[in-house]
C-alpha atoms as a PDB file:
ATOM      1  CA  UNK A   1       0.000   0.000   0.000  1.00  0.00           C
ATOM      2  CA  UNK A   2       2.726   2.076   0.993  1.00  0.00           C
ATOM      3  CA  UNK A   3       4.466   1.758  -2.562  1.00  0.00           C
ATOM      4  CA  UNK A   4       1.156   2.367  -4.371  1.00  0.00           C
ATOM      5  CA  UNK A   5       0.463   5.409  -2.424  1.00  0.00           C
ATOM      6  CA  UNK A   6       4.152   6.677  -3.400  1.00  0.00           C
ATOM      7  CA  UNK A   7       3.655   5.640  -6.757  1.00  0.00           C
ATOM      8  CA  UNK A   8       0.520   7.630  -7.284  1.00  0.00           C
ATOM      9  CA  UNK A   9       2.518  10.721  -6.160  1.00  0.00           C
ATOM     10  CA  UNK A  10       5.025  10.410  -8.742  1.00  0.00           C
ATOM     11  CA  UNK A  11       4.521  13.342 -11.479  1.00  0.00           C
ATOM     12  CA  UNK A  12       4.239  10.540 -14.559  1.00  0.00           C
ATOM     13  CA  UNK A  13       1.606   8.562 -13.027  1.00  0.00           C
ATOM     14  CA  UNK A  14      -0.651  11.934 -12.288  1.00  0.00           C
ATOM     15  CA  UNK A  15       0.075  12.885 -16.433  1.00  0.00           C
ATOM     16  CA  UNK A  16      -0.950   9.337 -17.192  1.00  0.00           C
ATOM     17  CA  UNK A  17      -4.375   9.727 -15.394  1.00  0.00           C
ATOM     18  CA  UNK A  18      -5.299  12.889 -17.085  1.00  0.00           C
ATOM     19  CA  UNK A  19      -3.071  11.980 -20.248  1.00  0.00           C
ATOM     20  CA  UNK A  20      -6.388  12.447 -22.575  1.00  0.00           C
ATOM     21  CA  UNK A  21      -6.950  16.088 -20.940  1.00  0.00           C
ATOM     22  CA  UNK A  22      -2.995  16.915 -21.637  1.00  0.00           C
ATOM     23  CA  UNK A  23      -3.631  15.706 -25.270  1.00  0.00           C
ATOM     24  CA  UNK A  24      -6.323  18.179 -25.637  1.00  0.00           C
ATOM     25  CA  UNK A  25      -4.561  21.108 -24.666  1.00  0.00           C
ATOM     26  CA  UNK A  26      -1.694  20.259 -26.672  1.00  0.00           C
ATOM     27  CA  UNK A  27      -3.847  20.200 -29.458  1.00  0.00           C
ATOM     28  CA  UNK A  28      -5.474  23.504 -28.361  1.00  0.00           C
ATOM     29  CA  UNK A  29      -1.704  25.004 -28.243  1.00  0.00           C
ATOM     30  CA  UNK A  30      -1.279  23.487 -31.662  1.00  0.00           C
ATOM     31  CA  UNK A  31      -4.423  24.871 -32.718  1.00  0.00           C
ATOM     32  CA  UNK A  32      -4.018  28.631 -31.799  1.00  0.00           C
ATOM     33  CA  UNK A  33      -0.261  28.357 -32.678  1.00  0.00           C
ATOM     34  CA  UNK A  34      -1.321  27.476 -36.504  1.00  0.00           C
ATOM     35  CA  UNK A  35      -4.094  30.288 -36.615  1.00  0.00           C
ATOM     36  CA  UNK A  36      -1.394  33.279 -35.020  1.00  0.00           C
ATOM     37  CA  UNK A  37       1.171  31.623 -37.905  1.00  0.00           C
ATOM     38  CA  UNK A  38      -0.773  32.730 -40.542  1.00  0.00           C
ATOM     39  CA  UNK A  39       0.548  34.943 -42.954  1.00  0.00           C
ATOM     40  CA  UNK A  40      -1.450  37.004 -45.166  1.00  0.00           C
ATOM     41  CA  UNK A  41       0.230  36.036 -48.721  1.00  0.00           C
ATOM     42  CA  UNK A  42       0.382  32.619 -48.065  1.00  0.00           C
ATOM     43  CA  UNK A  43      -3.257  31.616 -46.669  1.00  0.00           C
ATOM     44  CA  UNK A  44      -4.023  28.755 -49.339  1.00  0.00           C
ATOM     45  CA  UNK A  45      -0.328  26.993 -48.645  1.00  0.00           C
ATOM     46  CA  UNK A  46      -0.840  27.063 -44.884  1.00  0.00           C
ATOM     47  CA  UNK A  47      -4.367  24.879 -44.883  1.00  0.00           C
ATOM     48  CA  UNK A  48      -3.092  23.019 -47.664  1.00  0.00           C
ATOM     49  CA  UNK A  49      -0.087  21.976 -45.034  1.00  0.00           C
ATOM     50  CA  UNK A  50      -3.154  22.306 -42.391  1.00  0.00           C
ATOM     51  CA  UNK A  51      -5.552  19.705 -43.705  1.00  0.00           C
ATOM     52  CA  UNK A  52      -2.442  17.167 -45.500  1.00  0.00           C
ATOM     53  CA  UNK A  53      -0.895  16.727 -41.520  1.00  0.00           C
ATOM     54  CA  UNK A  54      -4.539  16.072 -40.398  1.00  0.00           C
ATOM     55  CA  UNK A  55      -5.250  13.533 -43.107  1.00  0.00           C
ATOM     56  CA  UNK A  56      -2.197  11.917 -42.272  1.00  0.00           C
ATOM     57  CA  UNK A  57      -2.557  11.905 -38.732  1.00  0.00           C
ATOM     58  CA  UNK A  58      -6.728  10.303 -39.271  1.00  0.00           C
ATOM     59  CA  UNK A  59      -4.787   7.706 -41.554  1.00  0.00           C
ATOM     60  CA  UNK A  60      -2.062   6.290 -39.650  1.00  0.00           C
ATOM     61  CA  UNK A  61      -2.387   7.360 -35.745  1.00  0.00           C
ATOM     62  CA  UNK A  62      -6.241   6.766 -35.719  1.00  0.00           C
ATOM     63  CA  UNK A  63      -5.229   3.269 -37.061  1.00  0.00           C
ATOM     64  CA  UNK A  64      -2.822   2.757 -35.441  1.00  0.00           C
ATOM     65  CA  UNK A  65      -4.515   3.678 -32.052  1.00  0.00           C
ATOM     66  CA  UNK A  66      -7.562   1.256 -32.505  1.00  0.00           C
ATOM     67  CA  UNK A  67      -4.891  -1.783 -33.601  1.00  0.00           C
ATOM     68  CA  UNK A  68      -3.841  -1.336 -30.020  1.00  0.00           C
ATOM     69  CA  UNK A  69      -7.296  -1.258 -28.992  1.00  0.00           C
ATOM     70  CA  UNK A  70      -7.668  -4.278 -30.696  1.00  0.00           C
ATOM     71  CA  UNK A  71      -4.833  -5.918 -29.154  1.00  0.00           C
ATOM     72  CA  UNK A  72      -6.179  -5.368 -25.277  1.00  0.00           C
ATOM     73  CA  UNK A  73      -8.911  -7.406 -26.449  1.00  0.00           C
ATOM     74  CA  UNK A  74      -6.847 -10.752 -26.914  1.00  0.00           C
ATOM     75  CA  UNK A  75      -3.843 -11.104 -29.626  1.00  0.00           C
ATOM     76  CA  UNK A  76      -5.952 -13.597 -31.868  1.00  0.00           C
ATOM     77  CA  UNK A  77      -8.449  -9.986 -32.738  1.00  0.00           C
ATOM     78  CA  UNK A  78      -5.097  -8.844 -34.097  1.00  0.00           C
ATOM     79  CA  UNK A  79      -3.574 -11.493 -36.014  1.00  0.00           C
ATOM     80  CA  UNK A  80      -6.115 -13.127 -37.688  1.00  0.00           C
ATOM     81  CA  UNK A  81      -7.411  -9.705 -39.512  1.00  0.00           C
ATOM     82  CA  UNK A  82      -4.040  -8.620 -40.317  1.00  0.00           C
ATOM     83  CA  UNK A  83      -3.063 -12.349 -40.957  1.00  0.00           C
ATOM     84  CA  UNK A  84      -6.407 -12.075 -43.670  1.00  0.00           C
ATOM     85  CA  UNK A  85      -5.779  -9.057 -45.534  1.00  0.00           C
ATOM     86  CA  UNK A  86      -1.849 -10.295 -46.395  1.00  0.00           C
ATOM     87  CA  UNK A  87      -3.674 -13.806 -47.258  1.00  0.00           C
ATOM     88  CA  UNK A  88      -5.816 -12.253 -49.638  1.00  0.00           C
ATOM     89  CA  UNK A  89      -3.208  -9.981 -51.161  1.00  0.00           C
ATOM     90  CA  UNK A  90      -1.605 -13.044 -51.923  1.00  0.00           C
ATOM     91  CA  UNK A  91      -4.119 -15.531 -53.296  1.00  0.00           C
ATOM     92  CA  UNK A  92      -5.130 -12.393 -54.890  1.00  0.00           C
ATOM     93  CA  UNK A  93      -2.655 -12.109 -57.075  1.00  0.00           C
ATOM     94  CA  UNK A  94      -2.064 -15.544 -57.149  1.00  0.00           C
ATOM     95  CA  UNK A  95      -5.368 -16.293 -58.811  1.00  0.00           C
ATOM     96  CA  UNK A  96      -5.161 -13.034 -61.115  1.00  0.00           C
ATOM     97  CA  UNK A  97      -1.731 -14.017 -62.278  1.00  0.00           C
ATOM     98  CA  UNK A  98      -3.064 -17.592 -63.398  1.00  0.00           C
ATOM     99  CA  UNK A  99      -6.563 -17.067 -64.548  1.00  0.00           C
ATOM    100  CA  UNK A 100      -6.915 -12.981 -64.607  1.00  0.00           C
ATOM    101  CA  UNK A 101      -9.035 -11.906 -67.613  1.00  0.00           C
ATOM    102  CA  UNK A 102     -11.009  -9.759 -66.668  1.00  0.00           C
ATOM    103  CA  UNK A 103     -10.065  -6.266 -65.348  1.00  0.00           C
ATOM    104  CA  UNK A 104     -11.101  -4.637 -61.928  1.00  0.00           C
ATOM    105  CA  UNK A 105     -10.751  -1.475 -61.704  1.00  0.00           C
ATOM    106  CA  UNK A 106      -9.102   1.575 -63.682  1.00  0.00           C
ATOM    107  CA  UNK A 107      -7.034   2.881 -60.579  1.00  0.00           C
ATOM    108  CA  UNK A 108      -5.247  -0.732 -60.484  1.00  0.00           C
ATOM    109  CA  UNK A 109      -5.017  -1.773 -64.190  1.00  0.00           C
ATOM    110  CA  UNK A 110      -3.271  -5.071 -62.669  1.00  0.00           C
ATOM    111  CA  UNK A 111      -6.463  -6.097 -60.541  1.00  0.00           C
ATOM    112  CA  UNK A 112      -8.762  -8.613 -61.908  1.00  0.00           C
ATOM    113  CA  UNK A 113     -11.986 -10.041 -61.306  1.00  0.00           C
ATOM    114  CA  UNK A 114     -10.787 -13.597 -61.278  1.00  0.00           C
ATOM    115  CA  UNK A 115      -8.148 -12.418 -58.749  1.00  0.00           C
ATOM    116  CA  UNK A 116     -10.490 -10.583 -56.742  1.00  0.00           C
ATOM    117  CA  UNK A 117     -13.276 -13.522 -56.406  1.00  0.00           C
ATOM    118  CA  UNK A 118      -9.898 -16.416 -56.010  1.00  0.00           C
ATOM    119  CA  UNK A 119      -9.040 -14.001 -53.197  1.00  0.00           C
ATOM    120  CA  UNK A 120     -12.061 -13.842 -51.503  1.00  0.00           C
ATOM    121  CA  UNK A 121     -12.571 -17.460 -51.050  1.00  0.00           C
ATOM    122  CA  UNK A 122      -9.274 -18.289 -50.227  1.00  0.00           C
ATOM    123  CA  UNK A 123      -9.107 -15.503 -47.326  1.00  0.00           C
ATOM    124  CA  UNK A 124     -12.604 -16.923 -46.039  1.00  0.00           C
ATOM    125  CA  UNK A 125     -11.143 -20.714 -45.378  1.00  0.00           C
ATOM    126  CA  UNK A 126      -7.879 -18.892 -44.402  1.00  0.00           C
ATOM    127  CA  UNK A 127      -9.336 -17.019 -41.767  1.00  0.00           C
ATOM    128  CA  UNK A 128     -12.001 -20.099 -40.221  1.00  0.00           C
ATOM    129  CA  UNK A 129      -8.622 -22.520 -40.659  1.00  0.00           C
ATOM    130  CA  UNK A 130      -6.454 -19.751 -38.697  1.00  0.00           C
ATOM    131  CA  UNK A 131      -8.962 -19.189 -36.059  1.00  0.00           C
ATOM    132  CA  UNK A 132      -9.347 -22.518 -34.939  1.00  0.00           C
ATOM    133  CA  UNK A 133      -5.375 -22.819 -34.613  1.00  0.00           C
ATOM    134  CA  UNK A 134      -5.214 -19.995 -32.464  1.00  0.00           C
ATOM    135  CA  UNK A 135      -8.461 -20.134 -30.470  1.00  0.00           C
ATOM    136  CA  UNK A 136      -6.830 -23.274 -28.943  1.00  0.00           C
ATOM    137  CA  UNK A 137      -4.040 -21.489 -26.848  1.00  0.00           C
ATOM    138  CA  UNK A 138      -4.513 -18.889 -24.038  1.00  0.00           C
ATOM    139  CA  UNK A 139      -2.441 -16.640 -24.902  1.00  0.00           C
ATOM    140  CA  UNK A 140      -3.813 -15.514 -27.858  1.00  0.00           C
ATOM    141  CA  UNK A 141      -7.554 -15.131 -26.753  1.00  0.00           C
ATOM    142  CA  UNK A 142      -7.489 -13.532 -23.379  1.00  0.00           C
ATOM    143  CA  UNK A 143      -7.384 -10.053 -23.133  1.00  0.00           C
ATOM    144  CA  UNK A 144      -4.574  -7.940 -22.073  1.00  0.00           C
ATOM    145  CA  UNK A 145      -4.973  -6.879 -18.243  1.00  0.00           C
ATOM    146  CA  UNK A 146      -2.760  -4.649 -16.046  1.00  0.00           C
ATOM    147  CA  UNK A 147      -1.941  -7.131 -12.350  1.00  0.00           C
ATOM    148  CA  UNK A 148      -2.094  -4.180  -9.878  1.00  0.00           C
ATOM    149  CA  UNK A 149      -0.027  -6.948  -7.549  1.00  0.00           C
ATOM    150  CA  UNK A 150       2.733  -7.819  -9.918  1.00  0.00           C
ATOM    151  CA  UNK A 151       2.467  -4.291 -11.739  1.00  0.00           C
ATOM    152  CA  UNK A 152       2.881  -6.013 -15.089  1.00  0.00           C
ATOM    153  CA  UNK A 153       0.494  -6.692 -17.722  1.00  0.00           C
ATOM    154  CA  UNK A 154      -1.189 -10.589 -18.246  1.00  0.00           C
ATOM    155  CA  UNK A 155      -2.501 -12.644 -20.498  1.00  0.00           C
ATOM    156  CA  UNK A 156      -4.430 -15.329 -17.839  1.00  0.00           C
ATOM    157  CA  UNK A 157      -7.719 -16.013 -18.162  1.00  0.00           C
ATOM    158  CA  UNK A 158     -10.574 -18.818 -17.832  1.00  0.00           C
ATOM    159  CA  UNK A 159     -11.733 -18.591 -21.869  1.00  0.00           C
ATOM    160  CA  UNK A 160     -15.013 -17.360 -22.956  1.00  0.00           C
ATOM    161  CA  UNK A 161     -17.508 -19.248 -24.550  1.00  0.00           C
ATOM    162  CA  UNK A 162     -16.204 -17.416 -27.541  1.00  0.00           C
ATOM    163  CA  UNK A 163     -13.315 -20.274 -27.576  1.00  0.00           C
ATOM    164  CA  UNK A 164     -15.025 -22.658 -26.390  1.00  0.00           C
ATOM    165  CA  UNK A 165     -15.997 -25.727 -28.539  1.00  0.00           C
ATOM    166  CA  UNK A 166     -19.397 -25.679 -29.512  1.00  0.00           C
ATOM    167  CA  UNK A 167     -21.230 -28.136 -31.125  1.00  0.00           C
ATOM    168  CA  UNK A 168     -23.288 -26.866 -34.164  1.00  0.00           C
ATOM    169  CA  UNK A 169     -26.497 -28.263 -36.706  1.00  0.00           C
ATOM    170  CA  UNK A 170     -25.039 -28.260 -40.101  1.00  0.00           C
ATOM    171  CA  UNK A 171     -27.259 -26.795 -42.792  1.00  0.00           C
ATOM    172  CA  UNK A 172     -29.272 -29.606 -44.569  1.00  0.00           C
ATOM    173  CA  UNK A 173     -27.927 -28.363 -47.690  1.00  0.00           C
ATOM    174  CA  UNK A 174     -24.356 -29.232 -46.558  1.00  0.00           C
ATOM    175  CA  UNK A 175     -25.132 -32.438 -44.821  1.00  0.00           C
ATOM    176  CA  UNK A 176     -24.762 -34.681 -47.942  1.00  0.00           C
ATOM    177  CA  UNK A 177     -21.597 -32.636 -49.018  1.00  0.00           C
ATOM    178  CA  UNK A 178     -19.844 -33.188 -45.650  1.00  0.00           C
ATOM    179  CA  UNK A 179     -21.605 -36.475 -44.536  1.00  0.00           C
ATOM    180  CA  UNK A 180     -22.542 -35.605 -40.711  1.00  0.00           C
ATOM    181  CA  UNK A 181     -25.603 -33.403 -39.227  1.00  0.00           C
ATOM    182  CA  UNK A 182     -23.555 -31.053 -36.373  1.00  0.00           C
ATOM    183  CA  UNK A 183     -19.934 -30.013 -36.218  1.00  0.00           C
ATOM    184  CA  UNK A 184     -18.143 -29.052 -33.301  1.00  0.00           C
ATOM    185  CA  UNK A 185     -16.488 -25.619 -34.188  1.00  0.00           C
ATOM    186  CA  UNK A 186     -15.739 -22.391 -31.918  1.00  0.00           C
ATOM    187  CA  UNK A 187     -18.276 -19.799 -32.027  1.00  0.00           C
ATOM    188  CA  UNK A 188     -14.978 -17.271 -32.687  1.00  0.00           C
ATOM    189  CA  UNK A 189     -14.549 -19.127 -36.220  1.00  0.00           C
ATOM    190  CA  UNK A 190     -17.906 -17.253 -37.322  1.00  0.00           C
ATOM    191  CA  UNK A 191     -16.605 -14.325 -36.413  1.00  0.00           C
ATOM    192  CA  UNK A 192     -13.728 -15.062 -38.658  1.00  0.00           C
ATOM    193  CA  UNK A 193     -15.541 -15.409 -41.371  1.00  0.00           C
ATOM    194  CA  UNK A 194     -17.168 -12.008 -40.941  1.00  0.00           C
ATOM    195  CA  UNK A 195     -13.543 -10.764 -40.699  1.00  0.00           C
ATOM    196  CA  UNK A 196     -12.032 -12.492 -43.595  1.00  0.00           C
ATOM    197  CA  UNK A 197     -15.259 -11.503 -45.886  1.00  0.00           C
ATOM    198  CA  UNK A 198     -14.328  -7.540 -44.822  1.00  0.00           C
ATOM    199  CA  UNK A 199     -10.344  -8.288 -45.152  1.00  0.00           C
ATOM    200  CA  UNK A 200     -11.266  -9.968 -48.925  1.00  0.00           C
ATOM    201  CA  UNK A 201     -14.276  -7.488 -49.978  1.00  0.00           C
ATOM    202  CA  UNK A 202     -13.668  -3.954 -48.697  1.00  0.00           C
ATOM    203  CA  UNK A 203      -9.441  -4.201 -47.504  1.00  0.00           C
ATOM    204  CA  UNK A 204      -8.703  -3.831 -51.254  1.00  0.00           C
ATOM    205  CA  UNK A 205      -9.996  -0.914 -51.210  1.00  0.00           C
ATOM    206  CA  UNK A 206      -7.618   0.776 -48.905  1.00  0.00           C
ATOM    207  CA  UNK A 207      -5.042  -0.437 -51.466  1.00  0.00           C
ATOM    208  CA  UNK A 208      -7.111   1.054 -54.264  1.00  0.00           C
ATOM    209  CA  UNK A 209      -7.447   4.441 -52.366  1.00  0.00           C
ATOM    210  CA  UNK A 210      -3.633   4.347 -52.129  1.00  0.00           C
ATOM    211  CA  UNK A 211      -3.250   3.902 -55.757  1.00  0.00           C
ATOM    212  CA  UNK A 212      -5.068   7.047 -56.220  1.00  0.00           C
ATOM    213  CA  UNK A 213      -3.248   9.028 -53.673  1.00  0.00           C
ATOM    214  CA  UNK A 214      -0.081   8.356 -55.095  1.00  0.00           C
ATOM    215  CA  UNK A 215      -1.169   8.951 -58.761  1.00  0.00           C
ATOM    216  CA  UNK A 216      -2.812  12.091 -57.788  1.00  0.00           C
ATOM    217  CA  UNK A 217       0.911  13.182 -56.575  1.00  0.00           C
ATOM    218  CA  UNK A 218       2.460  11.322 -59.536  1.00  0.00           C
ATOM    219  CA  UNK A 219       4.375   9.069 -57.083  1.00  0.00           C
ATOM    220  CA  UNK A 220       5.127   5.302 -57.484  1.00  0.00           C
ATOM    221  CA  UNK A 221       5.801   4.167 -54.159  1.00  0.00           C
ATOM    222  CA  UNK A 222       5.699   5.764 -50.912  1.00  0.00           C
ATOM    223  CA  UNK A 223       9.303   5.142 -50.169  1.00  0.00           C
ATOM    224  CA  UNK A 224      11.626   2.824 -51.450  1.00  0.00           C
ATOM    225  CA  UNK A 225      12.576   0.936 -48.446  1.00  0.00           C
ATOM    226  CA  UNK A 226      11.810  -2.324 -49.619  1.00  0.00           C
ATOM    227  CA  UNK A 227      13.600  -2.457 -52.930  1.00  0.00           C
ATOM    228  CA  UNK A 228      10.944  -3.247 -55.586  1.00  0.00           C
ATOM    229  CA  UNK A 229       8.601  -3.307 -53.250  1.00  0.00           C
ATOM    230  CA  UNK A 230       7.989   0.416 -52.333  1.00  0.00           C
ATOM    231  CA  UNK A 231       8.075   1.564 -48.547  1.00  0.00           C
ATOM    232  CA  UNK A 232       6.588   0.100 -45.619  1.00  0.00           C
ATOM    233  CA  UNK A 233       2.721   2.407 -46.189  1.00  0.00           C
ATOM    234  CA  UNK A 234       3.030   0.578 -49.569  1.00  0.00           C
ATOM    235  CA  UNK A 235       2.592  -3.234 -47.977  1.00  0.00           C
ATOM    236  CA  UNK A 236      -0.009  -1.925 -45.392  1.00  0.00           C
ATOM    237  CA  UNK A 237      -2.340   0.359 -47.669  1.00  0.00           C
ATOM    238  CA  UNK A 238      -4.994  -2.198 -47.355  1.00  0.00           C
ATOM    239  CA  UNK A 239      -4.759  -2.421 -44.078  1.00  0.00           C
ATOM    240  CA  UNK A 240      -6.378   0.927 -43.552  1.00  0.00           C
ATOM    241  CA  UNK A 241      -9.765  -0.303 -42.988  1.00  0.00           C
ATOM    242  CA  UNK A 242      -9.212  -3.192 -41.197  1.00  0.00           C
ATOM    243  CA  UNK A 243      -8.370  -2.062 -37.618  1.00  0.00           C
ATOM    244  CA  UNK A 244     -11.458   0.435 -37.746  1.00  0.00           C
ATOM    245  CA  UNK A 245     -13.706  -2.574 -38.570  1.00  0.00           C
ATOM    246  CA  UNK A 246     -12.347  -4.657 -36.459  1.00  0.00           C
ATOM    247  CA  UNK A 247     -12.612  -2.156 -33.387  1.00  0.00           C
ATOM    248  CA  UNK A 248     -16.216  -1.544 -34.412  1.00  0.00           C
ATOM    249  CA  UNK A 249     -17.171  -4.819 -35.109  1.00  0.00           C
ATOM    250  CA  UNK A 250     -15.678  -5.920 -30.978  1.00  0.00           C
ATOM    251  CA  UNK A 251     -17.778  -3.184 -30.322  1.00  0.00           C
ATOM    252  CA  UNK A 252     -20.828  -3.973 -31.715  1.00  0.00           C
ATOM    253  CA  UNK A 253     -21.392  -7.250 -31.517  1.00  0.00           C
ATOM    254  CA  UNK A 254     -18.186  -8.725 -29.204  1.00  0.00           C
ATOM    255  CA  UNK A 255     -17.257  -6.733 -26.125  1.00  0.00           C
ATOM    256  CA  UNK A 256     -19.977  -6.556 -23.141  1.00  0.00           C
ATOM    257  CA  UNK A 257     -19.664  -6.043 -19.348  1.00  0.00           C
ATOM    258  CA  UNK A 258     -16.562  -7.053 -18.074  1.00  0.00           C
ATOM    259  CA  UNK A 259     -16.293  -7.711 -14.245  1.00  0.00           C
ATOM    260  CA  UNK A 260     -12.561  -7.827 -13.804  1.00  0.00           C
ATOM    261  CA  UNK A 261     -12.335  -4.111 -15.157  1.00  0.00           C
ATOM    262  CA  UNK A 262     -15.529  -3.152 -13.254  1.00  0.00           C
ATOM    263  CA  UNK A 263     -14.102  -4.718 -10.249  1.00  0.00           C
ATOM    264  CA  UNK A 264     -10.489  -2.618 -10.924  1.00  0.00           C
ATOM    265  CA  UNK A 265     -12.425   0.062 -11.732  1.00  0.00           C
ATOM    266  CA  UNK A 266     -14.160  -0.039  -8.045  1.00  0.00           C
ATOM    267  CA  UNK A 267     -10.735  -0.353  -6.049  1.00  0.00           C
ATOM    268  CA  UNK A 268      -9.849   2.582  -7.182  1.00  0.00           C
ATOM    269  CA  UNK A 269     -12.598   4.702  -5.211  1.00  0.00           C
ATOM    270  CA  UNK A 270     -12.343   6.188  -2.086  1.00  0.00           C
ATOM    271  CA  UNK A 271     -13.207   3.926   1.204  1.00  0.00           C
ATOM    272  CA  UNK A 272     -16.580   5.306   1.510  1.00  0.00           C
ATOM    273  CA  UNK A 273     -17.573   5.116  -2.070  1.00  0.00           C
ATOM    274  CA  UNK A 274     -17.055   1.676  -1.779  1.00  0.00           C
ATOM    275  CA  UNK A 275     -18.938   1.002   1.102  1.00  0.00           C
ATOM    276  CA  UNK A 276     -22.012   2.960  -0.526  1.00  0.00           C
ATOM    277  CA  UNK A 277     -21.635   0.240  -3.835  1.00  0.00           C
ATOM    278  CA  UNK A 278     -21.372  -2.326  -1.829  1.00  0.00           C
ATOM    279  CA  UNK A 279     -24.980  -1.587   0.316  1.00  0.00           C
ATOM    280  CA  UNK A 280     -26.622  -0.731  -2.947  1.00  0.00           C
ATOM    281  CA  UNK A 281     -25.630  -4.090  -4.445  1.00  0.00           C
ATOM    282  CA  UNK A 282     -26.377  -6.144  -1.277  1.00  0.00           C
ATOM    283  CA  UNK A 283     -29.685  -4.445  -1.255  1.00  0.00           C
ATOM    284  CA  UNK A 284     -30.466  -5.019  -4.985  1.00  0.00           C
ATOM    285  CA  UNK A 285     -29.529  -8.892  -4.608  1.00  0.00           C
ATOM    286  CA  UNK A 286     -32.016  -9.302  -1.776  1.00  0.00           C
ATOM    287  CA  UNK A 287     -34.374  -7.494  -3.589  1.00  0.00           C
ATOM    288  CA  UNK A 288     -34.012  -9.739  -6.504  1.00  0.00           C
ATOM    289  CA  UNK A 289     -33.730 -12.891  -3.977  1.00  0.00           C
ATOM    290  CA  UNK A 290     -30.201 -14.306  -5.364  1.00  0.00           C
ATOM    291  CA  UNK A 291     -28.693 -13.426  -1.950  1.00  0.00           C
ATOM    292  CA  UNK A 292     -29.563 -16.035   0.654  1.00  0.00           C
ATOM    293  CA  UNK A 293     -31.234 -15.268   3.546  1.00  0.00           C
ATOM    294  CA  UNK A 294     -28.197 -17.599   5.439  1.00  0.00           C
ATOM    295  CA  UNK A 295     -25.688 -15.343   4.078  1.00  0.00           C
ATOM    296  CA  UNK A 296     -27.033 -11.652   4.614  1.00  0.00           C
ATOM    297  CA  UNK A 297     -26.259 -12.116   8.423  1.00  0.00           C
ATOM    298  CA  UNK A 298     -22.655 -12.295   7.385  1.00  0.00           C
ATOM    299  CA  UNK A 299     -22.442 -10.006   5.050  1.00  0.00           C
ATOM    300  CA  UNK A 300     -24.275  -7.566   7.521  1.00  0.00           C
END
């Protein structure tokens, strides 16, 4: 207790509770800076500047925030999206290389149709393969939590019924083709399909909008790190989309109340704050009759 308490004094850990504050009024500062830098003759180059730094900024550290977002929530809502979209650039151009006939679209003279539908089926049993290699191992499917008693971050957790096998009815119309009425499956491998059908459908696109962007600047590559391959925004243009989906997508339909944050989030409070949760829960629970009458003698 004593370390905690000296902890909390430090001046890092008080900017770390407020950081999102501090991030507003640096962006405030930034803000009035740009509008007293203005300069009379030069107006039109100055928001030009202006809105390029804030495109760029909604592009990668917008992205790049929600990937990490992503990653509290267990390292298999990271890999297997970004595993997805390099799969389907792959089988992509794969499939168009082989059998590509038909063209896509202008912006990419190289993307076909034949690619593009090759892609999107092979990124679909990609992703349900992947997920049921990864939904096997803790580590990958338990969500990143800070140990207030080891004052390191872990990976331990009893699995949700997300990753836990299931057993499902097959669709009559695929009983004859795979010769058995249910199928034992984790629920997460639906999920992955929902994934892989965004990676394979609308990631492209990210690479498409890229191909604009740099012909609209006359540009070939971003950089030239990679020799013949362009720079590292070159591998990872259609990976624009993905984190955002895959952040609303937890949000939407994955992530609901979670008592080991609510429970972190309550030893926080003050002494007396607790004390005033913990009547109005004992009182709601013998309101509702879940707490037995045997046990509200000790707890009073």
């Amino acid at each position: 207790n004593t370390l905690s308490w000296a902890r909390d004094l430090r001046p890092e850990y008080k900017i770390a509770q407020h950081a999102l504050f501090c991030l507003f009024v640096l962006c405030c500062t930034g803000f009035c800076m740009f509008v007293l830098s203005l300069v009379k003759r030069h107006y039109r180059l100055q928001f030009y500047m202006f809105a390029w730094t804030h495109v760029t900024l909604l592009i990668t550290v917008t992205q790049s925030h929600l990937v990490i977002q992503n990653l509290f929530e267990g390292m298999i809502w990271f890999l297997v999206p970004i595993s997805s979209v390099i799969c389907n650039d792959i089988t992509a151009y794969i499939f168009g290389f082989f059998f590509g006939r038909t063209p896509l679209i202008k912006l990419s003279p190289k993307k076909t149709w034949e690619g593009f539908i090759g892609g999107f089926f092979s990124t679909v049993a990609f992703g349900f393969i992947f997920a049921y290699l990864l939904a096997q191992y803790q580590y990958f499917v338990c969500p990143v939590e800070y140990n207030s008693e080891t004052n390191r971050f872990v990976t331990e957790c009893a699995p949700s019924e997300l990753f836990q096998i299931q057993n499902y009815s097959v669709p009559p119309f695929l009983q004859d083709v795979l010769g058995r009425e249910t199928v034992n499956m984790y629920p997460f491998q639906m999920h992955s399909i929902a994934l892989s059908t965004f990676a394979s459908l609308i990631g492209p696109f990210g690479g498409f909008f890229a191909s604009g962007f740099k012909r609209a600047f006359k540009i070939k590559d971003f950089a030239d790190t990679i020799p013949g391959h362009g720079g590292i925004m070159d591998r990872f243009d259609c990976q624009y989309l993905m984190a955002t989906f895959v952040h609303v997508y937890i949000t939407s339909f994955i992530r609901g109340p979670n008592p080991s944050k609510l429970l972190q989030q309550l030893l926080v409070l003050q002494p007396e704050q607790q004390l005033n949760v913990y009547q109005t829960l004992k009182s709601h629970l013998i309101e509702k009759g879940i707490l037995q009458p045997s046990l509200r003698g000790k707890l009073d």
